[in-house]
PDB file of N, CA and C in Angstrom:
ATOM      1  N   UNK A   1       3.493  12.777  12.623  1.00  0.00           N
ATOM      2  CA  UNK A   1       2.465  11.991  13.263  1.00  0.00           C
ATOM      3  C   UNK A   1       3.043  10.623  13.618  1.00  0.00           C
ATOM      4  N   UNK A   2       3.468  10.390  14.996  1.00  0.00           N
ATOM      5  CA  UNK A   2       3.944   9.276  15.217  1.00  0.00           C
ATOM      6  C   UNK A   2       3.313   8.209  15.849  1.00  0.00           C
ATOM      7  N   UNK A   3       3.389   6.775  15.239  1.00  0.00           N
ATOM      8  CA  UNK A   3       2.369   5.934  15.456  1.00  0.00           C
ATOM      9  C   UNK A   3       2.476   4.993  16.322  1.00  0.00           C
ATOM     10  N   UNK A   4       2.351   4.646  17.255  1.00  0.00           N
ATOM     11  CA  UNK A   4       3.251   3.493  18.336  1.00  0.00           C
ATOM     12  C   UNK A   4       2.993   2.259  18.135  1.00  0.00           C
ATOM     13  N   UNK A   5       3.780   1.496  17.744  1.00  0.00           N
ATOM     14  CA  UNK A   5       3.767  -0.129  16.836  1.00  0.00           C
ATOM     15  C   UNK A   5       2.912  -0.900  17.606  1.00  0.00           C
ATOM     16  N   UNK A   6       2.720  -0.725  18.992  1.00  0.00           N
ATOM     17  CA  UNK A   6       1.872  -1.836  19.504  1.00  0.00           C
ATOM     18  C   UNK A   6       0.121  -1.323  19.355  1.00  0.00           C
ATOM     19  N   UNK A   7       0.322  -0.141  19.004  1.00  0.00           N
ATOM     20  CA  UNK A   7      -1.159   0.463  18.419  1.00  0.00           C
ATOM     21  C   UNK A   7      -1.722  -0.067  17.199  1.00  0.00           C
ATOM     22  N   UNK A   8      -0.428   0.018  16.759  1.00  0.00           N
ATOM     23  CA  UNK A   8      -0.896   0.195  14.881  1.00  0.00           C
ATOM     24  C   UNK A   8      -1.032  -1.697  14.763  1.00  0.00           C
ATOM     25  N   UNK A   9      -0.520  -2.773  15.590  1.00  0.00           N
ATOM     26  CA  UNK A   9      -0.629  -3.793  15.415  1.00  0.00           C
ATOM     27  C   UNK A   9      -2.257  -4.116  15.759  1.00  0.00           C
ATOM     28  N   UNK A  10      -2.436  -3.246  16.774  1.00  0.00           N
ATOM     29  CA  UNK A  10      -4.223  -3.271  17.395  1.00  0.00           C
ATOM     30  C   UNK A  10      -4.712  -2.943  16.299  1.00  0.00           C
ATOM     31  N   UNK A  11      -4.384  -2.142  15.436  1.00  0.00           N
ATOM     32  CA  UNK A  11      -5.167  -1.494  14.165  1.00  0.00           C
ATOM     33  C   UNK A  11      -5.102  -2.134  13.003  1.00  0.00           C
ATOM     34  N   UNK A  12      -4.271  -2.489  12.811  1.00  0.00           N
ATOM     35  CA  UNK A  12      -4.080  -3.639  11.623  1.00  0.00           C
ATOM     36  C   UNK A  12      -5.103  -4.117  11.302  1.00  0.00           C
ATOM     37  N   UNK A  13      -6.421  -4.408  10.678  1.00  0.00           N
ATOM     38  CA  UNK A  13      -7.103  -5.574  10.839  1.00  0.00           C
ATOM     39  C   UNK A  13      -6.904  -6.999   9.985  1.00  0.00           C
ATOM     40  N   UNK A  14      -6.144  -6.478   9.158  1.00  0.00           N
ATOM     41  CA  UNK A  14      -5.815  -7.548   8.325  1.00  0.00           C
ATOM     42  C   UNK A  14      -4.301  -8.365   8.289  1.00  0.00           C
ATOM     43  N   UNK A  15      -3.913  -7.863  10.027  1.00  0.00           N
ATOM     44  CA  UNK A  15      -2.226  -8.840   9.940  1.00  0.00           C
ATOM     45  C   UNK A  15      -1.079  -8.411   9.329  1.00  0.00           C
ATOM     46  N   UNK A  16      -0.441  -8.279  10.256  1.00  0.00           N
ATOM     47  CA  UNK A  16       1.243  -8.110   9.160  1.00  0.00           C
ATOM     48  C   UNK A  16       1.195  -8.471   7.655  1.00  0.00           C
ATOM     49  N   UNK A  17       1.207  -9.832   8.086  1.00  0.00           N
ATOM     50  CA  UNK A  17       1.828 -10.986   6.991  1.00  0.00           C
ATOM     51  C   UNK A  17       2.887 -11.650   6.846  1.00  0.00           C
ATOM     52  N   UNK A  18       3.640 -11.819   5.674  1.00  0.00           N
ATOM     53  CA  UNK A  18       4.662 -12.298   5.854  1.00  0.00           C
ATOM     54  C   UNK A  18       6.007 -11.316   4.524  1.00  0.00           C
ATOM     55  N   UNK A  19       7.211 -11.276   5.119  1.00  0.00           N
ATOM     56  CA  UNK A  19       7.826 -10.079   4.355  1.00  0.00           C
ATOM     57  C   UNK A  19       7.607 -10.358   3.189  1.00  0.00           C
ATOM     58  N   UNK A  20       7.908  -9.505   2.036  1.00  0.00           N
ATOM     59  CA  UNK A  20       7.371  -9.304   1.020  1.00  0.00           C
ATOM     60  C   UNK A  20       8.670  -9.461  -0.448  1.00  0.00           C
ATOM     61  N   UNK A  21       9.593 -10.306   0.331  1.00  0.00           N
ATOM     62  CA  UNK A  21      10.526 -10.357  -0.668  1.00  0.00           C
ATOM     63  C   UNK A  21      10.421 -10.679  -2.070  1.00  0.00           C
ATOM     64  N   UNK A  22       9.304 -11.493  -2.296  1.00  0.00           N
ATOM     65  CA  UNK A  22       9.085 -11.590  -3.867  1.00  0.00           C
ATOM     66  C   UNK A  22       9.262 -10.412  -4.466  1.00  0.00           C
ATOM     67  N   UNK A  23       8.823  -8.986  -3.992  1.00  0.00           N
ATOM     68  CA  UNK A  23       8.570  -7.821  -4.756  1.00  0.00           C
ATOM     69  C   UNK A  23       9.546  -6.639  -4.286  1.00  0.00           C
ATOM     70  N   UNK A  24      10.089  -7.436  -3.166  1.00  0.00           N
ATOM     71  CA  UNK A  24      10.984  -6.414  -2.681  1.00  0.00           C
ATOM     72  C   UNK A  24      12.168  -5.302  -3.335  1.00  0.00           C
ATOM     73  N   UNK A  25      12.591  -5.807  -4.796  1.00  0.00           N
ATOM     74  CA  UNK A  25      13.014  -4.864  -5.172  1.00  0.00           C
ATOM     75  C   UNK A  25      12.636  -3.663  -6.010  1.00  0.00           C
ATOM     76  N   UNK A  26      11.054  -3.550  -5.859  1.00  0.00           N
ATOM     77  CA  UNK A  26       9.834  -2.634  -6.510  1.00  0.00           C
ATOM     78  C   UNK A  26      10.087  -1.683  -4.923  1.00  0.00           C
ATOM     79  N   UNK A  27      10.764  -1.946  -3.742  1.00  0.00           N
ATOM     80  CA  UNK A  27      10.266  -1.207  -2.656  1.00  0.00           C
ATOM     81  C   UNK A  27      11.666  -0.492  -2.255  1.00  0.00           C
ATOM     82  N   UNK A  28      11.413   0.472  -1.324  1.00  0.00           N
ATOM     83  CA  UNK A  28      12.398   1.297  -0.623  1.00  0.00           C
ATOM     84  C   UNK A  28      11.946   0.748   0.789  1.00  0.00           C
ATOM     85  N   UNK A  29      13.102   0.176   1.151  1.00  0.00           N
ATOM     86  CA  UNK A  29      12.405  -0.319   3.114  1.00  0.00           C
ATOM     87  C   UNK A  29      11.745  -1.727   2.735  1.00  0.00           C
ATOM     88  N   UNK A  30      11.462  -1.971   3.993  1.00  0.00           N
ATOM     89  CA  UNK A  30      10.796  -3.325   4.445  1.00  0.00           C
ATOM     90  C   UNK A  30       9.437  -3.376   4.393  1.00  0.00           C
ATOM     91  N   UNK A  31       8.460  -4.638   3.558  1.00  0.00           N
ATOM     92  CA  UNK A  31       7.157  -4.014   3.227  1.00  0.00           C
ATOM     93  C   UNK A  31       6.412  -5.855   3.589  1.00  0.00           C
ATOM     94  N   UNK A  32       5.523  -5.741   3.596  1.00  0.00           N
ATOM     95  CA  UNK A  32       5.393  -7.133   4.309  1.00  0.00           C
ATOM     96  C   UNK A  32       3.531  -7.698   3.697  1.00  0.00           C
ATOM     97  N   UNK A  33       3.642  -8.196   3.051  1.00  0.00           N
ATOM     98  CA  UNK A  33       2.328  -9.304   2.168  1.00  0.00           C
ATOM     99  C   UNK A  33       1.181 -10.132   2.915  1.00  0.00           C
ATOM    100  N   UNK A  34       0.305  -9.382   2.570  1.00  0.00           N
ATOM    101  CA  UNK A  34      -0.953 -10.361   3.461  1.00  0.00           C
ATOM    102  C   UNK A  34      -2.203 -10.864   2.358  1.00  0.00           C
ATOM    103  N   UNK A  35      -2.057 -11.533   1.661  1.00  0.00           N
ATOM    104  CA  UNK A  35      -2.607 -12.147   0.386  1.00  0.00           C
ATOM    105  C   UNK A  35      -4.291 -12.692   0.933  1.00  0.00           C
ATOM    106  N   UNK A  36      -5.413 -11.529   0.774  1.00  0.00           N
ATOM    107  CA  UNK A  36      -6.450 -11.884   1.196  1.00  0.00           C
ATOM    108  C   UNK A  36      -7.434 -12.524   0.412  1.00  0.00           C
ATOM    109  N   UNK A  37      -7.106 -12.792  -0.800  1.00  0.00           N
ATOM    110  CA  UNK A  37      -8.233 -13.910  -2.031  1.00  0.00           C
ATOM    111  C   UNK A  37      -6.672 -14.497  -2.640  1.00  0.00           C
ATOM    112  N   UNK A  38      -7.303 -15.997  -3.112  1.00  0.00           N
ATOM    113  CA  UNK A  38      -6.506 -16.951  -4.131  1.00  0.00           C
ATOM    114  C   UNK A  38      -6.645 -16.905  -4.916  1.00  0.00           C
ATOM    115  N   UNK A  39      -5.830 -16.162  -5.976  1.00  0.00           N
ATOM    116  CA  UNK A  39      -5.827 -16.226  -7.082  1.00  0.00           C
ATOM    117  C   UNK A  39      -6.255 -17.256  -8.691  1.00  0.00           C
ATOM    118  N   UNK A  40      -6.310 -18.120  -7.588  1.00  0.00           N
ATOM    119  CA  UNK A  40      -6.714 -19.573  -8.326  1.00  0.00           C
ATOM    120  C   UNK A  40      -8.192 -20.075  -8.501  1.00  0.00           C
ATOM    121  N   UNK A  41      -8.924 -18.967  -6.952  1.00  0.00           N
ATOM    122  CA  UNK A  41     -10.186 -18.974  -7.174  1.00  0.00           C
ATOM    123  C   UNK A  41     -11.234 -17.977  -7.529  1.00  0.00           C
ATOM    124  N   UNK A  42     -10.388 -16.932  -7.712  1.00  0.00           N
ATOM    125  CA  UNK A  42     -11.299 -16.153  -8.083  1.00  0.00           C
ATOM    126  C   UNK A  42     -10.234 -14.711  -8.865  1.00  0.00           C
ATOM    127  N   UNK A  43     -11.015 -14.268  -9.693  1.00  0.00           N
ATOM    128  CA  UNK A  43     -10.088 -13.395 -11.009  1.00  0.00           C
ATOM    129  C   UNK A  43      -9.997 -12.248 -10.310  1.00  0.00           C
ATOM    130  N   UNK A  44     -10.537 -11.596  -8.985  1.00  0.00           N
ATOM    131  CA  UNK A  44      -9.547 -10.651  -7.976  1.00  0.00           C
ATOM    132  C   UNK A  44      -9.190 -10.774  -7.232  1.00  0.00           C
ATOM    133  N   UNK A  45      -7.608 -10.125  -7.927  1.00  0.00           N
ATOM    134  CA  UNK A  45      -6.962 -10.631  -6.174  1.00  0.00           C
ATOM    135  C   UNK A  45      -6.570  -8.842  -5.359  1.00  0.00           C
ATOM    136  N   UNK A  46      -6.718  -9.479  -3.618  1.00  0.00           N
ATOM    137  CA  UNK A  46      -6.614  -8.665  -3.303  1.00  0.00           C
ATOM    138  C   UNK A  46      -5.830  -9.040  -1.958  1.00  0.00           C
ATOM    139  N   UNK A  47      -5.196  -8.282  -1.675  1.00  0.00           N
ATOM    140  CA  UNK A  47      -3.947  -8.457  -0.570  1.00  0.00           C
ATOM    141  C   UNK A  47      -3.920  -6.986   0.691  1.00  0.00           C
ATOM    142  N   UNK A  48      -3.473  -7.172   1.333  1.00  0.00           N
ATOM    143  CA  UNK A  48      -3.102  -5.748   2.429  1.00  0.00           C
ATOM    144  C   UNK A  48      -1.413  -6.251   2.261  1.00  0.00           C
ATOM    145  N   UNK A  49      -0.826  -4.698   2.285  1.00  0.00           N
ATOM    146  CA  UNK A  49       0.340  -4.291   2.265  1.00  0.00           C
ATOM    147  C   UNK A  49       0.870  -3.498   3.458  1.00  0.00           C
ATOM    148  N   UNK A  50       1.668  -3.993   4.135  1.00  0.00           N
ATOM    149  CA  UNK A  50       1.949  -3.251   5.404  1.00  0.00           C
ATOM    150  C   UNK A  50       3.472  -2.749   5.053  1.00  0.00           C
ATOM    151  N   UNK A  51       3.419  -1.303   5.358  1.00  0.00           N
ATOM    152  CA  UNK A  51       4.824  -0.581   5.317  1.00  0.00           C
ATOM    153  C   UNK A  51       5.387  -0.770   6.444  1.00  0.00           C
ATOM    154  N   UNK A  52       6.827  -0.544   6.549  1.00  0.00           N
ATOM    155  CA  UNK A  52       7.354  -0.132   8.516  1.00  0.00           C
ATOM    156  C   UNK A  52       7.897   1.647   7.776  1.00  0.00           C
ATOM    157  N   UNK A  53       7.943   2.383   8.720  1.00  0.00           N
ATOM    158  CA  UNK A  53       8.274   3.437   8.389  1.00  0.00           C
ATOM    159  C   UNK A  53       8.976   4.393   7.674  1.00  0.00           C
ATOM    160  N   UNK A  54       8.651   4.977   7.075  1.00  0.00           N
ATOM    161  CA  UNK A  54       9.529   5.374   5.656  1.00  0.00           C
ATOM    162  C   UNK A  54       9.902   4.586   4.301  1.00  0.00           C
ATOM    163  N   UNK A  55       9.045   2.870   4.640  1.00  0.00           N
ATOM    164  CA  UNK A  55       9.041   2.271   3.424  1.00  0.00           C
ATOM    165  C   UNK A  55       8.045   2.719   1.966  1.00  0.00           C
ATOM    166  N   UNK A  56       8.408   3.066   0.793  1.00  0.00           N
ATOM    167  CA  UNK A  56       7.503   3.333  -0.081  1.00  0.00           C
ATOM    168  C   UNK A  56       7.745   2.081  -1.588  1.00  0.00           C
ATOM    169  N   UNK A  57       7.016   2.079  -2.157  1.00  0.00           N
ATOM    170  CA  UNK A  57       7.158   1.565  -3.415  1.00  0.00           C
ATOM    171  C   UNK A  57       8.201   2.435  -4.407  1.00  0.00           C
ATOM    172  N   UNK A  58       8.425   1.868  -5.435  1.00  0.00           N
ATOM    173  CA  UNK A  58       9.177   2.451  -6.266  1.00  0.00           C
ATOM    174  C   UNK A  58       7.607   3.303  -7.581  1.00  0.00           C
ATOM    175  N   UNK A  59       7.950   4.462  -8.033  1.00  0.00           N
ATOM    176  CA  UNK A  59       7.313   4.360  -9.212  1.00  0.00           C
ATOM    177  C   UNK A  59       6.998   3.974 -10.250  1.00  0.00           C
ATOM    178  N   UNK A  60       5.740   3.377 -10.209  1.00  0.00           N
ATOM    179  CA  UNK A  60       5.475   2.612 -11.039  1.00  0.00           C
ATOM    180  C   UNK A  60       4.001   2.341 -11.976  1.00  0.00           C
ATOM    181  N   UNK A  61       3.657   1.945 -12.820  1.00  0.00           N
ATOM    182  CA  UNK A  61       2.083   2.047 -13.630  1.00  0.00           C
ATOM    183  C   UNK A  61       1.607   0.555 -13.598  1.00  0.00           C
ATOM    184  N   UNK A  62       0.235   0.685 -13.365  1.00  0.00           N
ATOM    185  CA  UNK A  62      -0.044  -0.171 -13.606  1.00  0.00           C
ATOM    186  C   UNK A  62      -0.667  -0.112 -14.936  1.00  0.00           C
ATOM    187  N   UNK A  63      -0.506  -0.960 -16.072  1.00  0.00           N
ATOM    188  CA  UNK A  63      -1.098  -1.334 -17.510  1.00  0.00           C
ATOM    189  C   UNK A  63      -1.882  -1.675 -17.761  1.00  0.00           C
ATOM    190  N   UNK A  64      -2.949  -1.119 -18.696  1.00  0.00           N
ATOM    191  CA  UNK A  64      -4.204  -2.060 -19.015  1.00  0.00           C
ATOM    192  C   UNK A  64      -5.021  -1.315 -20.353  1.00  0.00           C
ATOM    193  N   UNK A  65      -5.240  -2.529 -21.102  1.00  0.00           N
ATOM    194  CA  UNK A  65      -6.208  -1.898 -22.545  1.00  0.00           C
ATOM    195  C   UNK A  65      -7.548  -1.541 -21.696  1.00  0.00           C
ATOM    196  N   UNK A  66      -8.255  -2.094 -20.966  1.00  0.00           N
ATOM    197  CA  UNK A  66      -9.388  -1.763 -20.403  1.00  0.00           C
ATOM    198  C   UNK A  66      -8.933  -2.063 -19.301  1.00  0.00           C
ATOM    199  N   UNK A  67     -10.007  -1.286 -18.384  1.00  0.00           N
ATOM    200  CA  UNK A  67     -10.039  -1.644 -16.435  1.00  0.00           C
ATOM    201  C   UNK A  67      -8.887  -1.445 -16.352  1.00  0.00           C
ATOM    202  N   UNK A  68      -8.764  -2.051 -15.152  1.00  0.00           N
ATOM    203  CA  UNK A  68      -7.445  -2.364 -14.567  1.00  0.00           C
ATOM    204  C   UNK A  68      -7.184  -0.959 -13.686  1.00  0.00           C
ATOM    205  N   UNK A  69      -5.767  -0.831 -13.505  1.00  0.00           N
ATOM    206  CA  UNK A  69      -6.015   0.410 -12.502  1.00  0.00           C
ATOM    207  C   UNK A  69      -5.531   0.077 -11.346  1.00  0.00           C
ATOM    208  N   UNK A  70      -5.257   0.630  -9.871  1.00  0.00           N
ATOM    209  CA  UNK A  70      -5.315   0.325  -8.465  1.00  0.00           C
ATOM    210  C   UNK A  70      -6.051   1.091  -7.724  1.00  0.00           C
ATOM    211  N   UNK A  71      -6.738   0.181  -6.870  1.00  0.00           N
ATOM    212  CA  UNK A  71      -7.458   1.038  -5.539  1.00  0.00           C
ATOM    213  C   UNK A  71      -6.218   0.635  -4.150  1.00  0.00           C
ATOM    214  N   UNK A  72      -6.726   1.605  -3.707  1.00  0.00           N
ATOM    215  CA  UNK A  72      -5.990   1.634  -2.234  1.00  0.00           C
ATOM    216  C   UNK A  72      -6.754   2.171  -1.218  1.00  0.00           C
ATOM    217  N   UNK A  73      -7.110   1.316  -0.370  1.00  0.00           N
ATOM    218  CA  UNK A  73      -7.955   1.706   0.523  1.00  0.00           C
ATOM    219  C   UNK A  73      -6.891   1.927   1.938  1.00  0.00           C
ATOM    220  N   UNK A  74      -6.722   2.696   2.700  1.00  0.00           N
ATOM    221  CA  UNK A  74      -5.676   3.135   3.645  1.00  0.00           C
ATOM    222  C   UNK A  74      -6.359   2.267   5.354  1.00  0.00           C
ATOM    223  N   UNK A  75      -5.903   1.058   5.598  1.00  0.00           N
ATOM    224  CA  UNK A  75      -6.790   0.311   6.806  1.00  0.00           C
ATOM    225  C   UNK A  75      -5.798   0.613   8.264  1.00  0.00           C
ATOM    226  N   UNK A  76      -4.642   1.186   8.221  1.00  0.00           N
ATOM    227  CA  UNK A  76      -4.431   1.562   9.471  1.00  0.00           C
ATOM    228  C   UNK A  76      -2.822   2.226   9.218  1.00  0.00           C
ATOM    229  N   UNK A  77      -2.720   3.245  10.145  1.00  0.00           N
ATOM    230  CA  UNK A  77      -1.046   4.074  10.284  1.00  0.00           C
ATOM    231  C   UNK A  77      -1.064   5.160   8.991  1.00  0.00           C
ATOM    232  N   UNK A  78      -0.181   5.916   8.909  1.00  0.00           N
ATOM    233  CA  UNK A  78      -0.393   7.146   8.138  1.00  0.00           C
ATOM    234  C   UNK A  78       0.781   7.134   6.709  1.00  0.00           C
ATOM    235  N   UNK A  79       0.230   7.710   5.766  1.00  0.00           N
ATOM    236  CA  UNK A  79       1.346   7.455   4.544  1.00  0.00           C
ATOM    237  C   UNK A  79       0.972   8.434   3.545  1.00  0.00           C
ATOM    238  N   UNK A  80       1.542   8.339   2.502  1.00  0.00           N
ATOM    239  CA  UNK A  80       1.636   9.366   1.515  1.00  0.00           C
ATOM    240  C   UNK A  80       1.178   8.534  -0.026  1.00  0.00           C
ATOM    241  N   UNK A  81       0.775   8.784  -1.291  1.00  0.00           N
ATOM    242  CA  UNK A  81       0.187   8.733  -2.304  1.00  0.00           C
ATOM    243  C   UNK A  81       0.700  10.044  -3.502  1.00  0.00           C
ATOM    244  N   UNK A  82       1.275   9.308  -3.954  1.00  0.00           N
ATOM    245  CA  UNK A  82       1.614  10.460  -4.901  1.00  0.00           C
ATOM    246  C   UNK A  82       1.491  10.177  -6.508  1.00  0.00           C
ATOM    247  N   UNK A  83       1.017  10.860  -7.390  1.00  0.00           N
ATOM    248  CA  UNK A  83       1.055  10.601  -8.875  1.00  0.00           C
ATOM    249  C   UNK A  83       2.056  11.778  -9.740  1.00  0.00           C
ATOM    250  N   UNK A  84       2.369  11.390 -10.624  1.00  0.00           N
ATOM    251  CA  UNK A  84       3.529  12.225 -11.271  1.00  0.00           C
ATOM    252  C   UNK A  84       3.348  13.494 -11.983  1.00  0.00           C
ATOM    253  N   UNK A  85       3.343  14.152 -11.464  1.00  0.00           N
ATOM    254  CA  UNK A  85       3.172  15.942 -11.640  1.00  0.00           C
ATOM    255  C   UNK A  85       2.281  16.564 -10.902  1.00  0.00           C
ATOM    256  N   UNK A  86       1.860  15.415  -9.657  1.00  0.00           N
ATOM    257  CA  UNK A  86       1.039  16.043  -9.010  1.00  0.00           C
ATOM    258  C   UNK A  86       1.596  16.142  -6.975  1.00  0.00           C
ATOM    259  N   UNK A  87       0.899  16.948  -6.402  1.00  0.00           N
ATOM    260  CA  UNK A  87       1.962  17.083  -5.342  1.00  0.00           C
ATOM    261  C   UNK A  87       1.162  15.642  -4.468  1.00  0.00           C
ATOM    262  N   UNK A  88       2.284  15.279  -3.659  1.00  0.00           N
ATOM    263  CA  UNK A  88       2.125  13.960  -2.814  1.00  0.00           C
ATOM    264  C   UNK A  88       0.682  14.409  -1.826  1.00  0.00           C
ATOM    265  N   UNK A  89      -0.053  13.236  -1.549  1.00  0.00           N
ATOM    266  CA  UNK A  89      -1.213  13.299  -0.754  1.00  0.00           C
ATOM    267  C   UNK A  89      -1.284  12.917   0.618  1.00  0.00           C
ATOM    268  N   UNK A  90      -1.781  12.907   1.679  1.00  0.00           N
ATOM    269  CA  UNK A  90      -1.583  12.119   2.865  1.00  0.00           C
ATOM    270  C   UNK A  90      -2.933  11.531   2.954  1.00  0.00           C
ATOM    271  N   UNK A  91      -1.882   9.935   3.468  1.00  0.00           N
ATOM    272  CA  UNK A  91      -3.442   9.021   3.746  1.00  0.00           C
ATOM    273  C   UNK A  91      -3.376   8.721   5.381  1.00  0.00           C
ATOM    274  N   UNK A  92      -4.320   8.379   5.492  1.00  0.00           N
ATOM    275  CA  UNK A  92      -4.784   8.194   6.991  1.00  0.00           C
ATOM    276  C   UNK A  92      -5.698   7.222   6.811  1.00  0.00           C
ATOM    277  N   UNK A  93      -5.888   6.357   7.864  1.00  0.00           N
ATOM    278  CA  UNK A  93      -7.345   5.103   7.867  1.00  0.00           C
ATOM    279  C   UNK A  93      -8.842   5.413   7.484  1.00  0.00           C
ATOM    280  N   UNK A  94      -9.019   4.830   6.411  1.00  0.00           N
ATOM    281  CA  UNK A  94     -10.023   5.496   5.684  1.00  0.00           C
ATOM    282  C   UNK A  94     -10.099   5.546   4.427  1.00  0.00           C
ATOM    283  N   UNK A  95      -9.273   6.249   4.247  1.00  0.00           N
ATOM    284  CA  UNK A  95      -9.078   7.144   3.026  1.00  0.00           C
ATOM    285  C   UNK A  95      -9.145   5.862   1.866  1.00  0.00           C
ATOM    286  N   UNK A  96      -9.299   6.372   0.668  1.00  0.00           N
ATOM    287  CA  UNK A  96      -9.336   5.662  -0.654  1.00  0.00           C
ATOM    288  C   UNK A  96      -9.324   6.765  -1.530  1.00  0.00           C
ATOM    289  N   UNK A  97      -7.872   5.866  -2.443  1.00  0.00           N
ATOM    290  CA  UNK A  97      -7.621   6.344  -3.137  1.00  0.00           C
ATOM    291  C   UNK A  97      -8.021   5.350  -4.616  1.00  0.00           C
ATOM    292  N   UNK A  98      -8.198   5.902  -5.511  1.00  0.00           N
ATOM    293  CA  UNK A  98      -8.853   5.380  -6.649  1.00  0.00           C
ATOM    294  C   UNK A  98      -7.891   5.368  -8.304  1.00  0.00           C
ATOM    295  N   UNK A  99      -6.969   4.751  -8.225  1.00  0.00           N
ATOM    296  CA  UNK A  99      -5.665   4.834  -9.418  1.00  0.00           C
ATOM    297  C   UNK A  99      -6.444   4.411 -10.489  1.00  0.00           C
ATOM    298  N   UNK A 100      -6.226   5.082 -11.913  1.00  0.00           N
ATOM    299  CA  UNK A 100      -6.781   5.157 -13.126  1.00  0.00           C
ATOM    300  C   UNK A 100      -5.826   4.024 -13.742  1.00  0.00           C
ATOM    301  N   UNK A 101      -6.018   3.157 -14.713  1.00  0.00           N
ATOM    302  CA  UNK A 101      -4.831   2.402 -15.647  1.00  0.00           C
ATOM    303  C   UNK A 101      -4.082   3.955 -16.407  1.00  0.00           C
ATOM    304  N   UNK A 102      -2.465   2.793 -16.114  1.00  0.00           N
ATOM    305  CA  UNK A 102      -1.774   4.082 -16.864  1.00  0.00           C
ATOM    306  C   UNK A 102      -1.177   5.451 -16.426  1.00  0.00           C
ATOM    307  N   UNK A 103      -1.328   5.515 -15.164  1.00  0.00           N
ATOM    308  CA  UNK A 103      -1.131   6.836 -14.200  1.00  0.00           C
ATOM    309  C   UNK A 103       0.496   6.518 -13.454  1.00  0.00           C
ATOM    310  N   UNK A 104       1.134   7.158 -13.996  1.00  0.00           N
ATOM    311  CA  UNK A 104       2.597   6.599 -12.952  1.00  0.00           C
ATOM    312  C   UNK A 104       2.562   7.344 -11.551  1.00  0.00           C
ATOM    313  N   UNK A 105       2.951   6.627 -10.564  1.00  0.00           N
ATOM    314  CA  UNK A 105       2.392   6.620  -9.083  1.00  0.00           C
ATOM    315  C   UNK A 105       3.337   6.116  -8.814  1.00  0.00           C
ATOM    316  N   UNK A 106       3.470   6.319  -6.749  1.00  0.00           N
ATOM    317  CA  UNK A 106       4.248   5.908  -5.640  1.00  0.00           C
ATOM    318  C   UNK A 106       3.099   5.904  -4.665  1.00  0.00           C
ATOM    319  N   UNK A 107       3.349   4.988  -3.424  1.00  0.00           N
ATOM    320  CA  UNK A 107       2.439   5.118  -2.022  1.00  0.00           C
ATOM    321  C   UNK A 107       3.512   4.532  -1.409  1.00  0.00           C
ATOM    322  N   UNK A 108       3.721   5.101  -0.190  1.00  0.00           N
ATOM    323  CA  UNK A 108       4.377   4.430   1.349  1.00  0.00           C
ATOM    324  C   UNK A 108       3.710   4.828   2.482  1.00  0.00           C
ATOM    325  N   UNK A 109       4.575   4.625   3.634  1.00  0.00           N
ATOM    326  CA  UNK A 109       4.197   5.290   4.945  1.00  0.00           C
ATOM    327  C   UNK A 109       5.472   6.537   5.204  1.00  0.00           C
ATOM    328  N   UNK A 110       4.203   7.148   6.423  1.00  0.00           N
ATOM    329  CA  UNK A 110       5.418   8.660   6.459  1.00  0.00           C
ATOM    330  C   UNK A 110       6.336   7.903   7.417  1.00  0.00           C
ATOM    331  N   UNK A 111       7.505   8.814   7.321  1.00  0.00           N
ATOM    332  CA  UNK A 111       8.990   8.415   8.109  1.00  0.00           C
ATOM    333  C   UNK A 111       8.242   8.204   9.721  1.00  0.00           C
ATOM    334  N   UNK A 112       7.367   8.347  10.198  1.00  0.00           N
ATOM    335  CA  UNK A 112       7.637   8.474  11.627  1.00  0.00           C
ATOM    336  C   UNK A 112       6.581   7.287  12.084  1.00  0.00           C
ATOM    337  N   UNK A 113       5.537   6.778  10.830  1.00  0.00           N
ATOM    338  CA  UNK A 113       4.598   5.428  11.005  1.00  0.00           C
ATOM    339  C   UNK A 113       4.600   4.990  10.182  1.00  0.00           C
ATOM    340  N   UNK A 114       3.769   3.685  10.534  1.00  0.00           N
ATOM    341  CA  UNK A 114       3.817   2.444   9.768  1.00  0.00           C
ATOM    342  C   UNK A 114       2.373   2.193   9.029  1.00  0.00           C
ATOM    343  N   UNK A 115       2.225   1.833   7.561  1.00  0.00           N
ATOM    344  CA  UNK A 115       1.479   1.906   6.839  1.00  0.00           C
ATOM    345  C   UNK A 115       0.872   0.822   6.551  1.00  0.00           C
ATOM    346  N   UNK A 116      -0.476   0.955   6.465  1.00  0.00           N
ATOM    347  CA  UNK A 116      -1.237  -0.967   6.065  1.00  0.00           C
ATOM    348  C   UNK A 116      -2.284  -0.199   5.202  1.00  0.00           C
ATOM    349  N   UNK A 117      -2.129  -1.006   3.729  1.00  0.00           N
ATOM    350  CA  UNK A 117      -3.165  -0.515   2.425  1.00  0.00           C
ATOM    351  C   UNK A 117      -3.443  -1.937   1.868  1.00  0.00           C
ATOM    352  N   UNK A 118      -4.670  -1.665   1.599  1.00  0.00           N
ATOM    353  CA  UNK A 118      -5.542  -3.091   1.162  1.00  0.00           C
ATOM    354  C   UNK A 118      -5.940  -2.630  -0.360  1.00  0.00           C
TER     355      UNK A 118
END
């Protein structure tokens, strides 16, 4: 499913951002930070993550005695979701996915588009 960059920029609604090197070595590929609440003002934070193609995260958990967890809501271009022993998922705009604390996981975009998760 191939996505044509000047589309997926129309689709974006929440902006590139700016690259994402703070975390960049959690990633495979180029992944790029759009920090949508301040952390300073309020106790959630929430950001959009834009892939370029074939970029994914590394596997990884998120920790927590209570709560905690990740949502991923899929806001534009096509990608994959995967948890560990289970087979990889495809996301598309829309989609939400709902991560439990404690679940070891990966998400990117597929090789042929570019991925934006909030």
């Amino acid at each position: 499913m191939r996505v044509n960059k000047e589309l997926f920029e129309k689709e974006n609604v929440f902006g590139l951002g700016t690259p994402n090197d703070a975390f960049a070595q959690y990633f495979i590929g180029q992944s790029y930070l759009n920090p949508l609440t301040d952390p300073k003002k309020t106790n959630v934070f929430l950001a959009n993550v834009t892939f370029e193609p074939g970029c994914r995260n590394n596997w990884h958990i998120h920790h927590a005695k209570s709560g905690g967890g990740q949502l991923l809501i899929c806001t534009a271009g096509y990608g994959w979701y995967q948890e560990e022993g289970k087979e990889a998922q495809s996301l598309k705009p829309g989609d939400v996915v709902t991560i439990p604390a404690n679940v070891k996981h990966w998400h990117g975009a597929k090789k042929d588009s570019c991925l934006s998760l909030t």
